[in-house]
Protein backbone atom coordinates (compact mmCIF):
# COMPACT_ATOMS: atom_id res chain seq x y z
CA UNK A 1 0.00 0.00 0.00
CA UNK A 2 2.79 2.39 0.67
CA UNK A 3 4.00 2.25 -3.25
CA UNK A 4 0.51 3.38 -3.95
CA UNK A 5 0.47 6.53 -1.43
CA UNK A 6 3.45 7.46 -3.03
CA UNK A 7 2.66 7.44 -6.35
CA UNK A 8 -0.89 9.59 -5.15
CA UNK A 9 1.89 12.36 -3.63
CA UNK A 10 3.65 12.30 -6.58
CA UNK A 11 0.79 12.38 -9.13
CA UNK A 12 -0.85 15.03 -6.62
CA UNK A 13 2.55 17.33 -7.27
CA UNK A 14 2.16 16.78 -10.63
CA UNK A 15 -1.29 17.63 -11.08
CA UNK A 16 -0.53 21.33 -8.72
CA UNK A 17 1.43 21.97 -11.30
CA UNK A 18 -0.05 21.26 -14.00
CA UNK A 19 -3.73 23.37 -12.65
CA UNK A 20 -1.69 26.61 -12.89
CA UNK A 21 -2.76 26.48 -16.30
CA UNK A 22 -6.34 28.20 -17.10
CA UNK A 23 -9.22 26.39 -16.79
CA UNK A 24 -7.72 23.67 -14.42
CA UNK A 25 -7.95 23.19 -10.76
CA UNK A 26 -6.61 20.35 -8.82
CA UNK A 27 -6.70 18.88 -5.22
CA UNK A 28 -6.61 15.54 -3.34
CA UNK A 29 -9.88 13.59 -1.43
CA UNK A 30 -10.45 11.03 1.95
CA UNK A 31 -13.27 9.39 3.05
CA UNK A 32 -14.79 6.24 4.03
CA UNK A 33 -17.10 3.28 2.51
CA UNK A 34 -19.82 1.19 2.96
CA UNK A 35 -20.44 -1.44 0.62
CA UNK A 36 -21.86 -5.00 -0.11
CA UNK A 37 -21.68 -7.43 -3.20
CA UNK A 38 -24.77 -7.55 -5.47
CA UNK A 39 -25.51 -11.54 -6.24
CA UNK A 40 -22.98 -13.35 -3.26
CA UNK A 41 -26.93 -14.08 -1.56
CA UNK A 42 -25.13 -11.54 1.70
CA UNK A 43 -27.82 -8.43 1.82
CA UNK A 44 -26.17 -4.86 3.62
CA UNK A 45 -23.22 -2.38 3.23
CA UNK A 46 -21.58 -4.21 6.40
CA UNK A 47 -18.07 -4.10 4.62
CA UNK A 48 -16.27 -0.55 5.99
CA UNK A 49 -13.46 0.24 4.07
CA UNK A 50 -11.52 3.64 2.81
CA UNK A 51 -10.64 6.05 0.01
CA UNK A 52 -8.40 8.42 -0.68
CA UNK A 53 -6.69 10.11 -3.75
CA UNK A 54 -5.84 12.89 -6.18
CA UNK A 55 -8.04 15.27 -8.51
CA UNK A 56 -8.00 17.01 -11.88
CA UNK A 57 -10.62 19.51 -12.83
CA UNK A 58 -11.33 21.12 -16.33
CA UNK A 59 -13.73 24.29 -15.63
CA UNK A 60 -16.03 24.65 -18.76
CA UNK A 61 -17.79 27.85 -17.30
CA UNK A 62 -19.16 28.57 -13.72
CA UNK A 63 -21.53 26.04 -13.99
CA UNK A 64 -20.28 22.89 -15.66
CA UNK A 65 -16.82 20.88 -14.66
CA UNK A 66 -14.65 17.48 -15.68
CA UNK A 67 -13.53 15.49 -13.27
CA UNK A 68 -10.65 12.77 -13.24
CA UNK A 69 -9.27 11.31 -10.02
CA UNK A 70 -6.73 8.67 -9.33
CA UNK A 71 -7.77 6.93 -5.89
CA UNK A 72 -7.34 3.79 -4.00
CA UNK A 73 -10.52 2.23 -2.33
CA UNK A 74 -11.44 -0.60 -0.56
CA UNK A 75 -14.85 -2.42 -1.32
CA UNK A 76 -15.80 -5.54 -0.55
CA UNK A 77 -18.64 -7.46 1.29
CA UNK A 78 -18.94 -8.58 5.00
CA UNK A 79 -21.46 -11.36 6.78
CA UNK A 80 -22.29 -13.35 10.30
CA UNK A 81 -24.74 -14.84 11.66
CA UNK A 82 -24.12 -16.39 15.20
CA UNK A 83 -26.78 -18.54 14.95
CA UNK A 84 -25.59 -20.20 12.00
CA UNK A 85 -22.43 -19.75 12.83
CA UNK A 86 -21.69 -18.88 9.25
CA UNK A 87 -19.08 -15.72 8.13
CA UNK A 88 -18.17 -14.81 5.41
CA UNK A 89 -15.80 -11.54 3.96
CA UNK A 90 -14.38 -10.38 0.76
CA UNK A 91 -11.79 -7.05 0.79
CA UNK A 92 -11.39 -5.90 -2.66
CA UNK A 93 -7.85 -3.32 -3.19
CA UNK A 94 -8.40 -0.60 -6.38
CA UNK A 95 -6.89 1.83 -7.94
CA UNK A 96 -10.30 3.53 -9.34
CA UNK A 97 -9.92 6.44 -11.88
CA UNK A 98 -13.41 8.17 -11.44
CA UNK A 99 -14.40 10.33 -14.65
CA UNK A 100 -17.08 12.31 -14.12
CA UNK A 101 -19.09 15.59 -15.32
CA UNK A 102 -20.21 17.92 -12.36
CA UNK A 103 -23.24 20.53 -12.22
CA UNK A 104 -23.16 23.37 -9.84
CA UNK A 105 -26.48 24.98 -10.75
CA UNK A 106 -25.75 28.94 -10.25
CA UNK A 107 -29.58 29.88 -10.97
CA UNK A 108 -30.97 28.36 -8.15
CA UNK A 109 -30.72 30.51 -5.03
CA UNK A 110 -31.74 27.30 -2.82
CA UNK A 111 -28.86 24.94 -3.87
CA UNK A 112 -26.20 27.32 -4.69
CA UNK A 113 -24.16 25.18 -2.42
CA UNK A 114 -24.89 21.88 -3.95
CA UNK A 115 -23.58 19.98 -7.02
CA UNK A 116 -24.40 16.85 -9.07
CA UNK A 117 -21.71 14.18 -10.32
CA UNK A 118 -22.64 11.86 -12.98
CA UNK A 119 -19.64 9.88 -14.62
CA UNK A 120 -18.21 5.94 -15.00
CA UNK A 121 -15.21 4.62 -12.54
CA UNK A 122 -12.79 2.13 -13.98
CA UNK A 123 -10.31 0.25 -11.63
CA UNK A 124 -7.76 -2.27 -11.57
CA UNK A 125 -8.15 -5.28 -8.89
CA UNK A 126 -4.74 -4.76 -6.68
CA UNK A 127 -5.56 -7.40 -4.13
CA UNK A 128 -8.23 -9.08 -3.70
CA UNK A 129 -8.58 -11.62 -0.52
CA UNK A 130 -11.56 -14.01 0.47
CA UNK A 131 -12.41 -15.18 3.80
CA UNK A 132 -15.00 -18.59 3.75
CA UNK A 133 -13.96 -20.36 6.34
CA UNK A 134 -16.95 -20.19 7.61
CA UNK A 135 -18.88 -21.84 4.56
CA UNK A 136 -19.25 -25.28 3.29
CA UNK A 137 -16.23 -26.07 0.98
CA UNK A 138 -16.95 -25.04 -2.42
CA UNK A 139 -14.81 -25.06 -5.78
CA UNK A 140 -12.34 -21.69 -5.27
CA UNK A 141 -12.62 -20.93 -9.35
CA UNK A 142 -16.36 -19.41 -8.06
CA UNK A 143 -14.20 -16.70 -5.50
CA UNK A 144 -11.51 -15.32 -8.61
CA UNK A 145 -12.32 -11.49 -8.81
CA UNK A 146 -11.74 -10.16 -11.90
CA UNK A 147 -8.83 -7.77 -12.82
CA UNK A 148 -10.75 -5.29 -13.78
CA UNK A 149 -13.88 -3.45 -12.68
CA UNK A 150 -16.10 -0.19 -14.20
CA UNK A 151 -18.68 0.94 -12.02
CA UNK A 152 -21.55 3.86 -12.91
CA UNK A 153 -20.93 6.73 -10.51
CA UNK A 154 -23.87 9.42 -9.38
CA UNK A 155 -22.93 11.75 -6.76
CA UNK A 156 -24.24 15.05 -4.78
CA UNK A 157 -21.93 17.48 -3.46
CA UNK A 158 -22.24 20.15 -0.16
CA UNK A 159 -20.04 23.23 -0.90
CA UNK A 160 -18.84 24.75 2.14
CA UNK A 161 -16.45 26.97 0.73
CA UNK A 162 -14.94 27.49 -3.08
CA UNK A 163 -12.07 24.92 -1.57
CA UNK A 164 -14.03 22.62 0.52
CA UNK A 165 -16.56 20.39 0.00
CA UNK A 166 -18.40 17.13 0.98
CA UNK A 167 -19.32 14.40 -1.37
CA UNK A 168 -21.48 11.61 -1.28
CA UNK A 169 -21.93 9.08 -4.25
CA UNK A 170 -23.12 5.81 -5.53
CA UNK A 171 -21.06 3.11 -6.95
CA UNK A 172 -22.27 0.36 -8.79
CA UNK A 173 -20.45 -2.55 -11.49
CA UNK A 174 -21.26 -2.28 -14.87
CA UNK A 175 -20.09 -5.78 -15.77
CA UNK A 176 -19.43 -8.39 -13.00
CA UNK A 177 -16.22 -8.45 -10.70
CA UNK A 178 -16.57 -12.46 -10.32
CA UNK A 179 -18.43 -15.20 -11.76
CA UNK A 180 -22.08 -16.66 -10.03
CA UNK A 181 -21.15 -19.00 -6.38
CA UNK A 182 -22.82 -22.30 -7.47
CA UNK A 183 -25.59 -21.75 -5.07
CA UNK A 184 -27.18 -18.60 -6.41
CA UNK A 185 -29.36 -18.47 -9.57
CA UNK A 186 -31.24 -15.36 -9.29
CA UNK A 187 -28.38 -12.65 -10.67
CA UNK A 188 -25.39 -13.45 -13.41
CA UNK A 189 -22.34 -12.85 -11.32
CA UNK A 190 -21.87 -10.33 -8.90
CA UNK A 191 -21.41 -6.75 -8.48
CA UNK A 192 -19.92 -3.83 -6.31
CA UNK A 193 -22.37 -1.66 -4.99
CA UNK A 194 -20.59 1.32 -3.23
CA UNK A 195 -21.30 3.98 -0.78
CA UNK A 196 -18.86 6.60 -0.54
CA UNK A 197 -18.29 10.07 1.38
CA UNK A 198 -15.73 11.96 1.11
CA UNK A 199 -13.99 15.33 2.08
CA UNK A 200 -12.73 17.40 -0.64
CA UNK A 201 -9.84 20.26 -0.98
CA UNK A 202 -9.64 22.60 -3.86
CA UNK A 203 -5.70 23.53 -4.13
């Protein structure tokens, strides 16, 4: 993980420099997550995780923006039942790069201080690891995550000042991340679905 901070602090120097020019702005992100895996038969966001990274922004006008960050998120789904006795986790390492379009409606008085995010998130699987030890022995080709993941991205933002804002947005897999456990027929594979919120700062 420490490779991967370090390329964010270098990327993030790079991208200061590079938002001198007009038009750009550039900053870096934290936050936390809450997610679950769509079609592993394990229902809530019990999996807590992290994210954190770097950002890019093109301004079209006062009113419309392009995003591209470069973060590093954890998703994955948790479950236990001490009844059952059964547990089950899956942590899921990627580097995302979230592109995304932003709206910060200027004539609205009442929302001034909001904007919208609506935009795709690639990401490359860095490690993935896959706790059943709790579960009834079942072939391990059903647990290989894919390398790669895009998910659809919609987000709302609170502006607190021109440099600092809060973000909350919804992350969901286009295509699967991993292939259908034998026991489930209802969904064709399965599928991050992401909470995330996050604290902004404009450079």
């Amino acid at each position: 993980m420490k490779k991967y901070f370090l390329f964010l602090i270098i990327a993030l120097i790079s991208i200061n420099s590079f938002s001198q020019e007009k038009g750009f702005s550039g900053g870096f992100f934290a936050g936390g997550v809450t997610s679950q895996v769509d079609g592993d038969t394990y229902g809530g966001y019990n999996k807590f995780g992290f994210d954190f990274g770097i950002f890019t922004r093109f301004n079209f006008n006062k009113e419309w923006f392009a995003t591209l960050e470069i973060s590093y998120i954890n998703k994955g789904s948790k479950f236990s039942d001490a009844q059952t006795g059964t547990c089950y986790k899956l942590i899921v390492n990627y580097i995302e790069l979230p592109t995304y379009l932003t709206l910060k409606p200027k004539h609205i008085k009442k929302i001034t201080q909001l904007s919208f995010d609506l935009g795709l998130a690639p990401a490359i699987n860095v490690k993935a690891k896959e706790d059943t030890k709790c579960l009834e022995p079942i072939d391990p080709q059903y647990y290989h995550v894919r390398k790669f993941d895009i998910s659809s991205l919609v987000g709302v933002n609170w502006h607190f000042t021109p440099n600092v804002k809060v973000g909350v947005r919804f992350l969901y897999s286009i295509i699967p991340i991993k292939d259908n456990e034998p026991f489930n027929f209802y969904k064709s594979g399965s599928y991050n679905n992401v909470l995330v919120l996050n604290l902004f700062y404009t450079m």
